[in-house]
C-alpha atoms as a PDB file:
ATOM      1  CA  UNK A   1     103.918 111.444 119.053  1.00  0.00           C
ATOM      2  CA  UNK A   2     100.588 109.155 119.497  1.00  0.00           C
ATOM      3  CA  UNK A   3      99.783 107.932 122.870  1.00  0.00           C
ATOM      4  CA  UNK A   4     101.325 104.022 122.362  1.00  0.00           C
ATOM      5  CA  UNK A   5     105.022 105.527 121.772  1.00  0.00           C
ATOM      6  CA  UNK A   6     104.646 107.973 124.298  1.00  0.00           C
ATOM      7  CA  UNK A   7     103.534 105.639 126.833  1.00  0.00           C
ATOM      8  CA  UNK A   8     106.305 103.292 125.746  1.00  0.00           C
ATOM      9  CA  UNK A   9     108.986 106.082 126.045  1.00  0.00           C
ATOM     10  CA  UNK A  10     107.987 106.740 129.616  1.00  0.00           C
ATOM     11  CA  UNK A  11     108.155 103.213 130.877  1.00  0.00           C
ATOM     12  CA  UNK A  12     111.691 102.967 129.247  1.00  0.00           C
ATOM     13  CA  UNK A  13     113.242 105.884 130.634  1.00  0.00           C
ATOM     14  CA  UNK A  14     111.545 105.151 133.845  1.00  0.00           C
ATOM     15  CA  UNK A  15     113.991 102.140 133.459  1.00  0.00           C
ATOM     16  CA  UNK A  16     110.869  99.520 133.219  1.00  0.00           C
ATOM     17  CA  UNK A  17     112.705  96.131 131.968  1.00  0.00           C
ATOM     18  CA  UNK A  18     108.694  95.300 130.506  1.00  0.00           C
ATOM     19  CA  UNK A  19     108.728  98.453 128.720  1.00  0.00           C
ATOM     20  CA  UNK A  20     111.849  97.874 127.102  1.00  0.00           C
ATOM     21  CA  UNK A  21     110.724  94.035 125.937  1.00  0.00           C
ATOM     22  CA  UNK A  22     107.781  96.044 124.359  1.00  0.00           C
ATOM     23  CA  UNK A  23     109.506  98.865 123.296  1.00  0.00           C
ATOM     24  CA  UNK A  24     111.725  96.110 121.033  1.00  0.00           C
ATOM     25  CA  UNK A  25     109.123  93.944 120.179  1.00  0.00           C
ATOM     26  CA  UNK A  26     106.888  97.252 118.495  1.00  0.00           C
ATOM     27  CA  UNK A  27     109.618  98.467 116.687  1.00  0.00           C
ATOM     28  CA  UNK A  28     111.975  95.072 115.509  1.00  0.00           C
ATOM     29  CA  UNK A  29     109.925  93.988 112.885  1.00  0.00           C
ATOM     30  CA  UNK A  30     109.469  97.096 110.782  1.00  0.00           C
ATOM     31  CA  UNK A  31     113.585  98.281 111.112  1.00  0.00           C
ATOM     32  CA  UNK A  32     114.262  94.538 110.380  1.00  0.00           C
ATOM     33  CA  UNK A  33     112.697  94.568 106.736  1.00  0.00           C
ATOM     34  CA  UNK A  34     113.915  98.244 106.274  1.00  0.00           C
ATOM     35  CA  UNK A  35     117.492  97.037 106.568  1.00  0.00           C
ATOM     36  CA  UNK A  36     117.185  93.811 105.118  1.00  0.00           C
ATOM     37  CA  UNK A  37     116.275  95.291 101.848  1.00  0.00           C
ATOM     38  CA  UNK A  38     119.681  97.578 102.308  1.00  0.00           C
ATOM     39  CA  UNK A  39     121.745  94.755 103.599  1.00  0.00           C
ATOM     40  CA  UNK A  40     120.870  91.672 101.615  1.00  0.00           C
ATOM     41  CA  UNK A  41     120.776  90.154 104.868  1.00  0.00           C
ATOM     42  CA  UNK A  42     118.614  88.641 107.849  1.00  0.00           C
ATOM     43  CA  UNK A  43     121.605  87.924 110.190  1.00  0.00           C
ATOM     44  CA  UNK A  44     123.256  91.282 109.447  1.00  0.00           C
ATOM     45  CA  UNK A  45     119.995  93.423 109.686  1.00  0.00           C
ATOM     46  CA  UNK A  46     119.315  91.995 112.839  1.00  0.00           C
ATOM     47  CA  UNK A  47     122.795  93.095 114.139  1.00  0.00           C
ATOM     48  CA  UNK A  48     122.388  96.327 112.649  1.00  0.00           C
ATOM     49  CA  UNK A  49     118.856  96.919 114.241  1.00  0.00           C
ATOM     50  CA  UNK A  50     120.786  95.669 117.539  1.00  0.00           C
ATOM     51  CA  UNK A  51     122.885  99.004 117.453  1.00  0.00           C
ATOM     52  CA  UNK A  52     120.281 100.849 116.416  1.00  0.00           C
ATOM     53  CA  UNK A  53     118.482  99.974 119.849  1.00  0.00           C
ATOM     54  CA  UNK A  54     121.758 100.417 121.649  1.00  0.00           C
ATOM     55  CA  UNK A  55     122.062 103.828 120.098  1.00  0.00           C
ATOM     56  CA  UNK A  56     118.797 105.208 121.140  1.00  0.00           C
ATOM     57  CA  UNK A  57     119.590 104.461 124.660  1.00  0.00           C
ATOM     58  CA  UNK A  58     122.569 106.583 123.947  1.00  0.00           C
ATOM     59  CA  UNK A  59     120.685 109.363 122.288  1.00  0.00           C
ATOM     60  CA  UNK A  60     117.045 109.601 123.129  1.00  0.00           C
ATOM     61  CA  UNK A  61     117.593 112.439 125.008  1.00  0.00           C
ATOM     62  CA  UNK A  62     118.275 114.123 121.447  1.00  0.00           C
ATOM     63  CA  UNK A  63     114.331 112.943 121.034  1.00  0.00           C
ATOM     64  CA  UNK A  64     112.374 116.123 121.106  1.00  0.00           C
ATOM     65  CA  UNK A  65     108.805 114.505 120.543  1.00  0.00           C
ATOM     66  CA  UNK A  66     108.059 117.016 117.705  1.00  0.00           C
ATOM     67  CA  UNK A  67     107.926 113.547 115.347  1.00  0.00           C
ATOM     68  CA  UNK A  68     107.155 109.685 114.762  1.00  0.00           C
ATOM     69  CA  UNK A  69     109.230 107.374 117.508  1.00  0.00           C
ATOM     70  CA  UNK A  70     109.481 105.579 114.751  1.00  0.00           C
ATOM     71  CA  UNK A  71     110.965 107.774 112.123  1.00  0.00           C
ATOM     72  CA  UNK A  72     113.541 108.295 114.929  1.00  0.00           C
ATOM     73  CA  UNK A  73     114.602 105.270 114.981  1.00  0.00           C
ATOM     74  CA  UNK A  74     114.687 105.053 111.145  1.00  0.00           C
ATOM     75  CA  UNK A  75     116.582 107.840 110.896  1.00  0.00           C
ATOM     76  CA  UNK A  76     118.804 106.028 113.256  1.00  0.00           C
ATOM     77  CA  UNK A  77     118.991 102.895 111.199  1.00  0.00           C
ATOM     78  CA  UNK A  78     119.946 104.528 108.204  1.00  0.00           C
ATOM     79  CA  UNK A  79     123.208 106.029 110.081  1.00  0.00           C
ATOM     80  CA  UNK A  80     124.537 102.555 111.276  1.00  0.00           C
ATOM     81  CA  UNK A  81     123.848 100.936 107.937  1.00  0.00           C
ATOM     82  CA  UNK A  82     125.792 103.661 106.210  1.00  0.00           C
ATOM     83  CA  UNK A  83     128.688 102.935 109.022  1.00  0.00           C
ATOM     84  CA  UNK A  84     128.081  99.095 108.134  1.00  0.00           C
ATOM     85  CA  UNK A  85     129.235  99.952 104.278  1.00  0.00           C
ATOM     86  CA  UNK A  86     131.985 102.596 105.672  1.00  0.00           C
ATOM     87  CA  UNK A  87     133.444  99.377 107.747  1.00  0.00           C
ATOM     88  CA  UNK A  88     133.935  97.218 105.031  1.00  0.00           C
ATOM     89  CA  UNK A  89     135.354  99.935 102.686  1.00  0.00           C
ATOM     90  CA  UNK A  90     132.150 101.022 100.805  1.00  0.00           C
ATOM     91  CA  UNK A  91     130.934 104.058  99.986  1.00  0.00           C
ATOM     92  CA  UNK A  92     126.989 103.608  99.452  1.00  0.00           C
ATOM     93  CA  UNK A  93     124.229 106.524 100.356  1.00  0.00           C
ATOM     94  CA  UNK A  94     120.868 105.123 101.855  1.00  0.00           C
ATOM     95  CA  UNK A  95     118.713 107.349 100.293  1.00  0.00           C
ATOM     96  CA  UNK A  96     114.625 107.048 101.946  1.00  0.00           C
ATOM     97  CA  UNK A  97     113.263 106.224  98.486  1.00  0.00           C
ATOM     98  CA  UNK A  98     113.905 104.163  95.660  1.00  0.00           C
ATOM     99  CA  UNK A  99     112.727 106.278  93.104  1.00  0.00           C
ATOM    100  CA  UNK A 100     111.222 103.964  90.304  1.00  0.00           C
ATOM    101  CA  UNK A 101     113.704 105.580  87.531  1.00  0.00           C
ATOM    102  CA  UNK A 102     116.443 105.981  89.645  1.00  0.00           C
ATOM    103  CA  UNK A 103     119.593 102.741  88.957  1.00  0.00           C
ATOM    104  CA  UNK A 104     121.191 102.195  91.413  1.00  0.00           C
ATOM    105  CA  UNK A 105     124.633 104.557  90.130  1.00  0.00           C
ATOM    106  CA  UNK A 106     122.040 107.441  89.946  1.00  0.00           C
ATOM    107  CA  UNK A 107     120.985 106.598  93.784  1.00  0.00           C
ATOM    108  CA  UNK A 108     124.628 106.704  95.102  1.00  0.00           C
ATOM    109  CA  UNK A 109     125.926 109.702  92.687  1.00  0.00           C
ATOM    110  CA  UNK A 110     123.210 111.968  93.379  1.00  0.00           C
ATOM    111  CA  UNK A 111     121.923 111.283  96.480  1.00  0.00           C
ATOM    112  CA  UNK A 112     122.391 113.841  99.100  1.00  0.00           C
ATOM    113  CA  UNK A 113     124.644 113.057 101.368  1.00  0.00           C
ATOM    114  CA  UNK A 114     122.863 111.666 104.711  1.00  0.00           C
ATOM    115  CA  UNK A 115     125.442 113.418 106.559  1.00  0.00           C
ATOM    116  CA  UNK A 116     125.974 117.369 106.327  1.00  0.00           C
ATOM    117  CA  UNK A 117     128.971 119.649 105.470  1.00  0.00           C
ATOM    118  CA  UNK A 118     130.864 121.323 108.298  1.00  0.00           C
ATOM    119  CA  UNK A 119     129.653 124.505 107.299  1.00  0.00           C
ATOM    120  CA  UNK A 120     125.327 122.855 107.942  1.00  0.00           C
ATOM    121  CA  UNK A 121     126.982 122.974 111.456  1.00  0.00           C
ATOM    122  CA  UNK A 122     128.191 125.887 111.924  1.00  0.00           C
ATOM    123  CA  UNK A 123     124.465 127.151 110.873  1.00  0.00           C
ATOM    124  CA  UNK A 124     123.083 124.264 112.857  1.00  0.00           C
ATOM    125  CA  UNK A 125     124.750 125.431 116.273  1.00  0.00           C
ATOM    126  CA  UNK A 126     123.310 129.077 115.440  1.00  0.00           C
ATOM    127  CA  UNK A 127     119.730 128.560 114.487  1.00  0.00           C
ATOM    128  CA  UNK A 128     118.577 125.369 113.057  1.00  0.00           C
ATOM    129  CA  UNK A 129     116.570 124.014 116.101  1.00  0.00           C
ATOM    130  CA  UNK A 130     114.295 127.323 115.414  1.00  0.00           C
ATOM    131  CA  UNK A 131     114.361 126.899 111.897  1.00  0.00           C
ATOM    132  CA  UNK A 132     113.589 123.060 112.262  1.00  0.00           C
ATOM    133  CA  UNK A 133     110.593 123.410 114.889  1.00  0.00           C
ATOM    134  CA  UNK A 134     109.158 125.961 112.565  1.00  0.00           C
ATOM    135  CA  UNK A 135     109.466 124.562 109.305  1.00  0.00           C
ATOM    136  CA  UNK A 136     108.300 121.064 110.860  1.00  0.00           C
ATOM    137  CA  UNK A 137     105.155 122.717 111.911  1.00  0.00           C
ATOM    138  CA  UNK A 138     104.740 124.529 108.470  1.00  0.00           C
ATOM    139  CA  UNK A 139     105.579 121.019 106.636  1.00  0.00           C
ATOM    140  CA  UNK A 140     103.082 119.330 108.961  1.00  0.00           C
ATOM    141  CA  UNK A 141     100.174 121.747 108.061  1.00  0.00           C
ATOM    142  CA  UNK A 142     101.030 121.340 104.250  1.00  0.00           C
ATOM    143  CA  UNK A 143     100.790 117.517 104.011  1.00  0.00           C
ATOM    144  CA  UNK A 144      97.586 118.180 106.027  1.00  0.00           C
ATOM    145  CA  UNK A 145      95.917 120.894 103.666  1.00  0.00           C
ATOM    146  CA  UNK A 146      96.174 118.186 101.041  1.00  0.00           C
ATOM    147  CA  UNK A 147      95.429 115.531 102.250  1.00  0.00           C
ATOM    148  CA  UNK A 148      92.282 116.463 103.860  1.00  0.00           C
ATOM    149  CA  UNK A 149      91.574 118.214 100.402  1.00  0.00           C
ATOM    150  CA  UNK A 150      92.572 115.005  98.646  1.00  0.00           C
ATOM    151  CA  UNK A 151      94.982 117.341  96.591  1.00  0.00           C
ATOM    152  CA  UNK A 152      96.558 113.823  96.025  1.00  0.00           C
ATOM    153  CA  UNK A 153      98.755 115.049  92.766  1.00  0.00           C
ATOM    154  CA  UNK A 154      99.947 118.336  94.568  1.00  0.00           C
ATOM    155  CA  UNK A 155     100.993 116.109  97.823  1.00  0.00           C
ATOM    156  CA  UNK A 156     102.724 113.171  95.045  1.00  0.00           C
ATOM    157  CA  UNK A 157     104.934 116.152  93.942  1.00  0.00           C
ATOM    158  CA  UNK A 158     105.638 118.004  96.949  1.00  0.00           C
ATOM    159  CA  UNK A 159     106.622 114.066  98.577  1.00  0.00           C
ATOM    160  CA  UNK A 160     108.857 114.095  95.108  1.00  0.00           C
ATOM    161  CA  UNK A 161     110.456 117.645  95.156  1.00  0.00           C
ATOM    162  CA  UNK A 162     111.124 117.576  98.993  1.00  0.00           C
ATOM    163  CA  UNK A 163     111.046 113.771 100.663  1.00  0.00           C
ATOM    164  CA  UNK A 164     112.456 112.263  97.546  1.00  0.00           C
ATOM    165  CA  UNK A 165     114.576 115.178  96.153  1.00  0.00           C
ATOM    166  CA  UNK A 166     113.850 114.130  92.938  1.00  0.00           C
ATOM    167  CA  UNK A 167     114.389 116.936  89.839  1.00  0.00           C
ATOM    168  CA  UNK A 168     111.316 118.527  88.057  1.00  0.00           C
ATOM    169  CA  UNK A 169     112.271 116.457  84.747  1.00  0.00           C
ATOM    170  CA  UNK A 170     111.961 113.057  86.562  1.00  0.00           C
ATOM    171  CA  UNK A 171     108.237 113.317  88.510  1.00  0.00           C
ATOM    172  CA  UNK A 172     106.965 114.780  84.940  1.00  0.00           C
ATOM    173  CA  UNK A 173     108.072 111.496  83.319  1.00  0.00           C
ATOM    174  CA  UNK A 174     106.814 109.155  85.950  1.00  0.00           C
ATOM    175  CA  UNK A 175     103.478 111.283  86.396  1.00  0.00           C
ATOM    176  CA  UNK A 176     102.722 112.173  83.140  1.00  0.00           C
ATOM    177  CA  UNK A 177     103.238 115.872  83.254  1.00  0.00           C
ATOM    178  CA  UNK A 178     105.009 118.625  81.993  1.00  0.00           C
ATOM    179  CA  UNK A 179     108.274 119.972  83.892  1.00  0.00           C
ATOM    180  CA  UNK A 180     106.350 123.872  83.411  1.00  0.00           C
ATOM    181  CA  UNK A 181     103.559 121.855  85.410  1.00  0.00           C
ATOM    182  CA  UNK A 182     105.898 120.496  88.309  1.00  0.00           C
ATOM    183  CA  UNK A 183     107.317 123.926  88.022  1.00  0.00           C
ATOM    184  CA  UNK A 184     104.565 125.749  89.064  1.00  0.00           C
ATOM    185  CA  UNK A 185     102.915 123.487  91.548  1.00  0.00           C
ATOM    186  CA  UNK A 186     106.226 124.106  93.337  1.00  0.00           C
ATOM    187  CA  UNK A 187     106.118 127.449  93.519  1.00  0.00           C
ATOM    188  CA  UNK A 188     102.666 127.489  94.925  1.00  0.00           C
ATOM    189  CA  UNK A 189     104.133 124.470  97.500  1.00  0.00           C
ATOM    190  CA  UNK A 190     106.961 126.898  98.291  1.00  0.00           C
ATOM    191  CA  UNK A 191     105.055 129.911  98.194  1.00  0.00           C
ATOM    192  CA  UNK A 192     102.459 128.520 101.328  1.00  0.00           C
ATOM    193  CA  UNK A 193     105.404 127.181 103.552  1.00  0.00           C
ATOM    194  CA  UNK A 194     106.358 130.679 103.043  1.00  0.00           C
ATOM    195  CA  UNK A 195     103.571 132.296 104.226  1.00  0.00           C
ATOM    196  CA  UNK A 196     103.154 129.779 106.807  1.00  0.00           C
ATOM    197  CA  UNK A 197     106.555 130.360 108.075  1.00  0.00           C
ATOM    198  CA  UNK A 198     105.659 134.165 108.239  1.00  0.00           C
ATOM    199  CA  UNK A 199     103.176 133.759 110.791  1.00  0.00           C
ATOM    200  CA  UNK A 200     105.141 131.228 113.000  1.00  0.00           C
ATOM    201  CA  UNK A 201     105.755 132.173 116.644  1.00  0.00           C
ATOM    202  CA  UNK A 202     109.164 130.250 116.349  1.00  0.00           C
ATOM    203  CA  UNK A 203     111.857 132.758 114.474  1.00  0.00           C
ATOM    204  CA  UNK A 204     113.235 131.268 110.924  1.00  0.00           C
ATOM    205  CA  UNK A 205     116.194 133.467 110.377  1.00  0.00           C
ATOM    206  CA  UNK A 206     117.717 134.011 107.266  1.00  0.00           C
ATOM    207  CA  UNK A 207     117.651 130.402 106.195  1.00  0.00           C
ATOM    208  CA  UNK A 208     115.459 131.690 102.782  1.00  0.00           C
ATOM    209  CA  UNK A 209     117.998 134.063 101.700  1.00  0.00           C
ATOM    210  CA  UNK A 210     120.469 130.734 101.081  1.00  0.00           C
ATOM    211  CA  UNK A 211     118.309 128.691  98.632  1.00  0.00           C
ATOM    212  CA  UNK A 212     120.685 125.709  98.937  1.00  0.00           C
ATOM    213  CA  UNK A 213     120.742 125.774 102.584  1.00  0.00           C
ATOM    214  CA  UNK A 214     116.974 125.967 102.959  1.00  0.00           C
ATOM    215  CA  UNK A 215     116.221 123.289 100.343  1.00  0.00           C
ATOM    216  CA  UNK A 216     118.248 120.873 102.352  1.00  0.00           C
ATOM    217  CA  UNK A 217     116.640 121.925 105.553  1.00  0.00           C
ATOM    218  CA  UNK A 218     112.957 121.632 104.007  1.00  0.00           C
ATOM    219  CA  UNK A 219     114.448 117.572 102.765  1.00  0.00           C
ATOM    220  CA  UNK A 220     115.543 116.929 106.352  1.00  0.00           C
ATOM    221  CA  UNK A 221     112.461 118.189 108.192  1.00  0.00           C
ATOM    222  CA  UNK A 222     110.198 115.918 105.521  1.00  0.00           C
ATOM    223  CA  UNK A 223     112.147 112.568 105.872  1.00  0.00           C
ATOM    224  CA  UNK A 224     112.466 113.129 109.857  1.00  0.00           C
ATOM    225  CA  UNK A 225     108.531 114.448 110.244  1.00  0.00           C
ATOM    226  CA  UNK A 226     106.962 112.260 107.192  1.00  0.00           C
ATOM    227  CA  UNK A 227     103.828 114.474 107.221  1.00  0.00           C
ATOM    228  CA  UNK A 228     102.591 112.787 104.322  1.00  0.00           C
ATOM    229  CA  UNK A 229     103.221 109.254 104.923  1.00  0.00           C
ATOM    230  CA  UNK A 230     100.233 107.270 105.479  1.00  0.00           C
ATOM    231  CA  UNK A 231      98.973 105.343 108.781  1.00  0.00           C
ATOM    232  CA  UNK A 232      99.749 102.067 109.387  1.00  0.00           C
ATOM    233  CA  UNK A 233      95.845 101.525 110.019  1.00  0.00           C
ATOM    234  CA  UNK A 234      95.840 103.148 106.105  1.00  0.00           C
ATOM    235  CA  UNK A 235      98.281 101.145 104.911  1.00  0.00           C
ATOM    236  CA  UNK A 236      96.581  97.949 106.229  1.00  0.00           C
ATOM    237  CA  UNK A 237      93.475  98.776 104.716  1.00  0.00           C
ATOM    238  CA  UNK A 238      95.404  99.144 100.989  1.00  0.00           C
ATOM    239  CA  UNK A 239      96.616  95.848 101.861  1.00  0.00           C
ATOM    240  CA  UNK A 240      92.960  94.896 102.203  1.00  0.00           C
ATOM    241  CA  UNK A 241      92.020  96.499  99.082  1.00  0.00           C
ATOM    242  CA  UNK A 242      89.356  98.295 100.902  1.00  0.00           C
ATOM    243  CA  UNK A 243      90.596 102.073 100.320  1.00  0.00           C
ATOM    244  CA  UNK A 244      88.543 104.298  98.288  1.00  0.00           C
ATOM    245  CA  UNK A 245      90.656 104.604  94.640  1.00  0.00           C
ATOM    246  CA  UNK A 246      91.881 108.420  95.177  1.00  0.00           C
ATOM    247  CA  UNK A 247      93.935 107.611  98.692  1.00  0.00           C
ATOM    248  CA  UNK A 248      94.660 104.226  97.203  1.00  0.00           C
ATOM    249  CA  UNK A 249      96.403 105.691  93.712  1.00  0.00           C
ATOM    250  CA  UNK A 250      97.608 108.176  95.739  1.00  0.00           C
ATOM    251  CA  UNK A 251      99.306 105.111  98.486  1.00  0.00           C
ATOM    252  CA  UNK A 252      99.986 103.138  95.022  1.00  0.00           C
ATOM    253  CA  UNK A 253     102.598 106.221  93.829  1.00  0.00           C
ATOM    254  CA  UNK A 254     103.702 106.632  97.327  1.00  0.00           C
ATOM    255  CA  UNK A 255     104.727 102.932  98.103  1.00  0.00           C
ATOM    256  CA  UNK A 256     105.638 101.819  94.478  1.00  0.00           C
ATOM    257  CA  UNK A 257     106.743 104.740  92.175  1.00  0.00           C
ATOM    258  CA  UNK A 258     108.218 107.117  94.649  1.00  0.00           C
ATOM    259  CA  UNK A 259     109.787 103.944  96.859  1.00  0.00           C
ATOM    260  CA  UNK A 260     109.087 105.215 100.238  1.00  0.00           C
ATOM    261  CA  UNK A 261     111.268 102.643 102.181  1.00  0.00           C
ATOM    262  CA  UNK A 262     109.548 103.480 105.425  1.00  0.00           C
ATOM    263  CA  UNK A 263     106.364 102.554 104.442  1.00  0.00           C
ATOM    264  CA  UNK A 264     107.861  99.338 102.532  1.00  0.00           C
ATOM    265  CA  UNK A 265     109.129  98.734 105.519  1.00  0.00           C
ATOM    266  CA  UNK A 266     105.730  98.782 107.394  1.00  0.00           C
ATOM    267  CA  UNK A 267     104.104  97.312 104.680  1.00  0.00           C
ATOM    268  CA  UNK A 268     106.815  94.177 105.032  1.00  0.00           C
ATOM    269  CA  UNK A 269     105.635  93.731 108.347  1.00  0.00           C
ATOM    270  CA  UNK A 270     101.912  93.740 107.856  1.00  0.00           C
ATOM    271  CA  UNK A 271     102.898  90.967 105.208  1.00  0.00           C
ATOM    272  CA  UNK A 272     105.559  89.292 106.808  1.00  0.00           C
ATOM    273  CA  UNK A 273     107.208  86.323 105.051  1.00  0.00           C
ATOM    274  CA  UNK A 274     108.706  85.005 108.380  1.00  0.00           C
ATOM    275  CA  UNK A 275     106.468  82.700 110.828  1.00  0.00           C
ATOM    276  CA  UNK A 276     105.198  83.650 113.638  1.00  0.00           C
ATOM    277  CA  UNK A 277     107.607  81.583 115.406  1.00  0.00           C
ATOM    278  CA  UNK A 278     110.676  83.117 113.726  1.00  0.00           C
ATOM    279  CA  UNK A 279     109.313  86.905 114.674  1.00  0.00           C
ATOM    280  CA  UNK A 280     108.901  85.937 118.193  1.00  0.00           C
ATOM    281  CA  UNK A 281     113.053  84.615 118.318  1.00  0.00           C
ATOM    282  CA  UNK A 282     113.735  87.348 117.027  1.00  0.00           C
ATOM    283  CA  UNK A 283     112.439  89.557 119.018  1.00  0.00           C
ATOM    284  CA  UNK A 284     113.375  87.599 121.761  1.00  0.00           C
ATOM    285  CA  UNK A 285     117.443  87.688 120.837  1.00  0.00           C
ATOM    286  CA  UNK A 286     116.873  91.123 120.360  1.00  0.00           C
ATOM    287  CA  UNK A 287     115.573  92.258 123.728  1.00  0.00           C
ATOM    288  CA  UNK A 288     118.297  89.922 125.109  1.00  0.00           C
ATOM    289  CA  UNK A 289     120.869  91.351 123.288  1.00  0.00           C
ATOM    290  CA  UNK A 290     120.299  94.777 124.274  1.00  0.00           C
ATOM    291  CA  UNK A 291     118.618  94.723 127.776  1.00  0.00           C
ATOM    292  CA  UNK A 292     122.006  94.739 129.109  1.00  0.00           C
ATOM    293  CA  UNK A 293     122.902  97.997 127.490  1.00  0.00           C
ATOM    294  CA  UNK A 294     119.313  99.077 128.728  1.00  0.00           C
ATOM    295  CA  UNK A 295     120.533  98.741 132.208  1.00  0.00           C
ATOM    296  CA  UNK A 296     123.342 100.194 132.184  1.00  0.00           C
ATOM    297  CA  UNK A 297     122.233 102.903 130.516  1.00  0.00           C
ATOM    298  CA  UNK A 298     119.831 103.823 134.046  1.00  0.00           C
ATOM    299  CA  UNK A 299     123.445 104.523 135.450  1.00  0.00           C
ATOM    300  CA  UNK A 300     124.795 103.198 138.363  1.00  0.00           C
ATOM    301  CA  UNK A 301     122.456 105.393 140.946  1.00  0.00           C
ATOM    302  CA  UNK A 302     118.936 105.143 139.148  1.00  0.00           C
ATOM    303  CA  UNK A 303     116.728 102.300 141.077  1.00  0.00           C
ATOM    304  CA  UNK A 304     115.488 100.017 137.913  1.00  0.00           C
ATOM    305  CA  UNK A 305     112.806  97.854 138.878  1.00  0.00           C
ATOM    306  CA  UNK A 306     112.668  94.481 138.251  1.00  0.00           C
ATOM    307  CA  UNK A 307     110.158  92.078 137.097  1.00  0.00           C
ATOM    308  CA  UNK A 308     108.691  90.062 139.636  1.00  0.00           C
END
């Protein structure tokens, strides 16, 4: 977590009114444009971004740090606007990228499901935290190794094997490869997580011996960590036009082919379409909306200090 969220997080569970105006105001914009583009609507987004605050009050002690404050609260998002559909009958996935050859049919019948099987649980309760802090640390150290390499077409298909869950057939159509090709640059991608994983301190258990299992673990740890998703301070600059042509082809495949909604999200925000007015209500109706539920959430014998 960088400095900015993690002084923000402090001054909100220190029960800081301030902090929590700020804490809203950082975060509305992007989570607004992320569920508009789900929703189809501002008034609706806004209400679903409203429970999304309201439910990290409820859950932040589930935050462990080991991750973007923001992808947390994506994460988040994604669960209410699935409950949104669920309310009004709908069955509809909110998968984190729109795939450029995906319709929408292909989206919602072979998406993973955002939520996981009884059975991920039962595993879950036994050892997923140790398999999660060590694969997020392998995953991490991956997306770094190629990056700093500028292995841009490695990273584009380890983002589509494992953040997209895309099939080897589909990223050799859209990158002009052969599936052999995707094939084996997996194996290598798989292969160093591997050996990675070998040398953690943290224990993985026996989560390789179930391919299925571990596949879906490696997905979850890459949407909630998003190693390889670029700065804002990066994505500004392709906005700018001023990034050298490798990282911007590479942001170019990220943003547009494989659909990271995330960074749409951010990218939305850097170009808003509202007014600077508008973003400031908002914001405003926001923090109003929820500093109630901020409040309360102190509890009745925590001493929240208010704003002189």
């Amino acid at each position: 977590m960088n400095e900015a969220d993690e002084h923000l997080l402090q001054l909100v569970k220190s029960g800081d009114p301030e902090g929590w105006r700020q804490f809203v105001a950082r975060f509305q914009r992007r989570l607004i444009a992320f569920a508009v583009k789900r929703v189809g609507s501002v008034a609706t987004a806004e209400d679903l971004v409203q429970e999304t605050f309201v439910s990290f009050l409820s859950s932040q002690d589930h935050y462990r740090a080991d991750g973007e404050l923001e992808s947390f609260l994506f994460q988040i998002l994604r669960f209410r606007i699935i409950d949104h559909y669920r309310r009004s009958g709908i069955h509809r996935e909110v998968p984190v990228c729109d795939f450029i050859e995906s319709d929408a049919s292909d989206v919602v019948a072979d998406a993973v499901s955002t939520e996981p099987g009884v059975s991920w649980y039962v595993r879950r309760d036994e050892q997923d935290d140790r398999a999660s802090r060590a694969l997020a640390g392998a995953v991490r150290r991956l997306a770094q190794f190629l990056q700093s390499g500028e292995r841009f077409k490695e990273l584009q298909i380890a983002e589509g094997l494992f953040f997209a869950r895309r099939r080897n057939q589909e990223l050799a159509a859209v990158m002009d490869s052969s599936e052999n090709a995707i094939a084996v640059v997996k194996r290598r991608l798989i292969g160093r997580l591997r050996d990675d994983l070998s040398r953690s301190a943290e224990r993985f258990g026996d989560w390789g011996n179930d391919t299925a299992l571990a596949s879906d673990l490696l997905s979850r740890v890459w949407e909630s960590q998003r190693p390889s998703c670029p700065k804002r301070s990066t994505l500004g600059k392709f906005t700018l036009g001023i990034l050298p042509p490798p990282w911007a082809d590479y942001i170019e495949f990220h943003v547009r082919t494989l659909g990271c909604s995330f960074c749409r999200a951010n990218l939305d925000e850097l170009n808003p379409e509202t007014s600077p007015d508008e973003q400031d209500t908002a914001r405003d109706r926001l923090f109003e909306s929820t500093i109630g539920f901020f409040s309360a959430s102190m509890g009745p014998d925590d001493e929240v200090p208010q704003p002189e």
